[in-house]
Protein backbone atom coordinates (compact mmCIF):
# COMPACT_ATOMS: atom_id res chain seq x y z
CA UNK A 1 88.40 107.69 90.91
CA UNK A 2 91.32 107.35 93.15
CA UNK A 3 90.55 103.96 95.04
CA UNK A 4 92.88 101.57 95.13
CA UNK A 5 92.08 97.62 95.52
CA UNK A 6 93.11 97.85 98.89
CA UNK A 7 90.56 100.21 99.28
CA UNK A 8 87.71 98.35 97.32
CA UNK A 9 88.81 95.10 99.31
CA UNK A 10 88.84 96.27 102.92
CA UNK A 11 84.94 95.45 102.96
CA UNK A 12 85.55 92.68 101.61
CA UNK A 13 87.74 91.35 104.54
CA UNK A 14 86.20 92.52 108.06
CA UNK A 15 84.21 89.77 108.30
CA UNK A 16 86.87 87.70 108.30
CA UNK A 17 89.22 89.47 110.49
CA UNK A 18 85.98 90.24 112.76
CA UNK A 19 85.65 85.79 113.04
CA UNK A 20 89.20 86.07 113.75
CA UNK A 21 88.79 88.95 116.72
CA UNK A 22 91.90 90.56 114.76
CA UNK A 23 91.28 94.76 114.50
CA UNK A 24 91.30 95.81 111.33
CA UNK A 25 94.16 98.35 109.67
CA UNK A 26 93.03 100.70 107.50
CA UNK A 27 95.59 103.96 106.12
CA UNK A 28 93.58 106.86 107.43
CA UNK A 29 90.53 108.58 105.98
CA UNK A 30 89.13 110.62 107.94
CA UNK A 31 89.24 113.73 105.61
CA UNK A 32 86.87 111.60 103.62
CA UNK A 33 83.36 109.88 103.82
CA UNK A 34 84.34 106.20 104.36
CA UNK A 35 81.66 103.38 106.09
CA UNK A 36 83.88 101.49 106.80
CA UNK A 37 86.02 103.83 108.79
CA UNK A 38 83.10 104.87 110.28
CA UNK A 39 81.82 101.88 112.00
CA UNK A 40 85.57 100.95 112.56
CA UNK A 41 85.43 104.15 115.23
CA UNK A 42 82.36 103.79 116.25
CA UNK A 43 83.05 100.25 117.55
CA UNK A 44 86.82 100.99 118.50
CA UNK A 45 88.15 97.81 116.03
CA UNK A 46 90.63 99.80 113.86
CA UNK A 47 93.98 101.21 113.28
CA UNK A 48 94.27 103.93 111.36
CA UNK A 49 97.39 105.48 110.40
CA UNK A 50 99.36 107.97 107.98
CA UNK A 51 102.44 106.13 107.26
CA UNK A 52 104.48 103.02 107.75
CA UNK A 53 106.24 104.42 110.62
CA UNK A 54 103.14 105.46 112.28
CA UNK A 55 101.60 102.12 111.77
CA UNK A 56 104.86 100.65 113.12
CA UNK A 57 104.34 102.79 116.41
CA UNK A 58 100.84 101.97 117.06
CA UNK A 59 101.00 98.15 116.57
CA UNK A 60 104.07 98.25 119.11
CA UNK A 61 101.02 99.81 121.78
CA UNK A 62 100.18 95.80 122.59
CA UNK A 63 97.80 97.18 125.16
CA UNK A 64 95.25 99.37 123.01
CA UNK A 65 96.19 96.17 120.32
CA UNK A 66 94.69 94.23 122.92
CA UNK A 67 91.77 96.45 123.56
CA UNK A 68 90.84 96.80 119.83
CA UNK A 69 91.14 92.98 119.33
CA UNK A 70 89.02 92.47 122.37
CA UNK A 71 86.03 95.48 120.42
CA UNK A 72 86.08 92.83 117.52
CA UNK A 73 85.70 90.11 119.39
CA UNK A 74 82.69 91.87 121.08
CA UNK A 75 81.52 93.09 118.10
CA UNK A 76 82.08 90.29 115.50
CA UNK A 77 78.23 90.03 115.00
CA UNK A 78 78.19 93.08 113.33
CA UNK A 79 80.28 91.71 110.52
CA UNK A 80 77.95 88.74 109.75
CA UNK A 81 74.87 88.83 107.84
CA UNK A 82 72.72 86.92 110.28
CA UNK A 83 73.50 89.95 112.79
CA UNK A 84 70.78 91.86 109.77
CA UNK A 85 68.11 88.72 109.30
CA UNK A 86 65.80 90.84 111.27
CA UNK A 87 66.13 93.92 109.92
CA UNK A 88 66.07 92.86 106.32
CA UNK A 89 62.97 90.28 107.00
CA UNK A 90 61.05 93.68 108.71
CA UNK A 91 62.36 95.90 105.92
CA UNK A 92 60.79 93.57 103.27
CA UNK A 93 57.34 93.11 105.42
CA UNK A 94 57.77 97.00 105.30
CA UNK A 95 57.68 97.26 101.37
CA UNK A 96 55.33 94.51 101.03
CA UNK A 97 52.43 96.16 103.39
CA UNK A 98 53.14 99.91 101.50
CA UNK A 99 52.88 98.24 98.07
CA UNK A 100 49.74 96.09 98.80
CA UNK A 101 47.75 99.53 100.14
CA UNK A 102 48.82 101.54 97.06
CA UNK A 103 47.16 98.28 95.18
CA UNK A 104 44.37 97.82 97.49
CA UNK A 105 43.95 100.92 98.72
């Protein structure tokens, strides 16, 4: 009930900042269940932070900058939704087969 846009709209935009090999900057949530923070830890491409000053510290660190830019980069696959073709296409083979043997038998 409390999101904000920002908050709805952060999805919305890693794809495009993952193209771009840009990290993404997100206030921090970690007290909360968030995917998108999630992933953004697990594959070291965000910056998280309290408050404007804090922000202003860590985007003055131009080496972990550069280390996080350099995650997306690596990881801008993720983002896309070719990177999921497979899955999806094996997912759907998946329901397919379980529905035709509850028809079939």
């Amino acid at each position: 009930m409390k999101a904000t846009w920002d908050d709805l709209n952060i999805p919305a935009r890693i794809s495009t900042y993952a193209v771009a090999g840009l990290p993404v900057i997100f206030p921090d949530n970690s007290k909360h269940i968030t995917a998108t923070q999630e992933i953004a830890e697990r594959l070291d491409v965000g910056i998280f932070f309290h408050d404007f000053y804090e922000l202003s510290n860590k985007l003055k660190e131009q080496m972990k900058v550069k280390q996080l830019a350099d995650n997306m980069h690596r990881n801008r696959k993720v983002f896309s939704f070719d990177y999921y073709v497979p899955q999806l296409i094996q997912f759907f083979r998946d329901a397919i087969r379980i529905k035709k043997q509850q028809i079939y038998g």
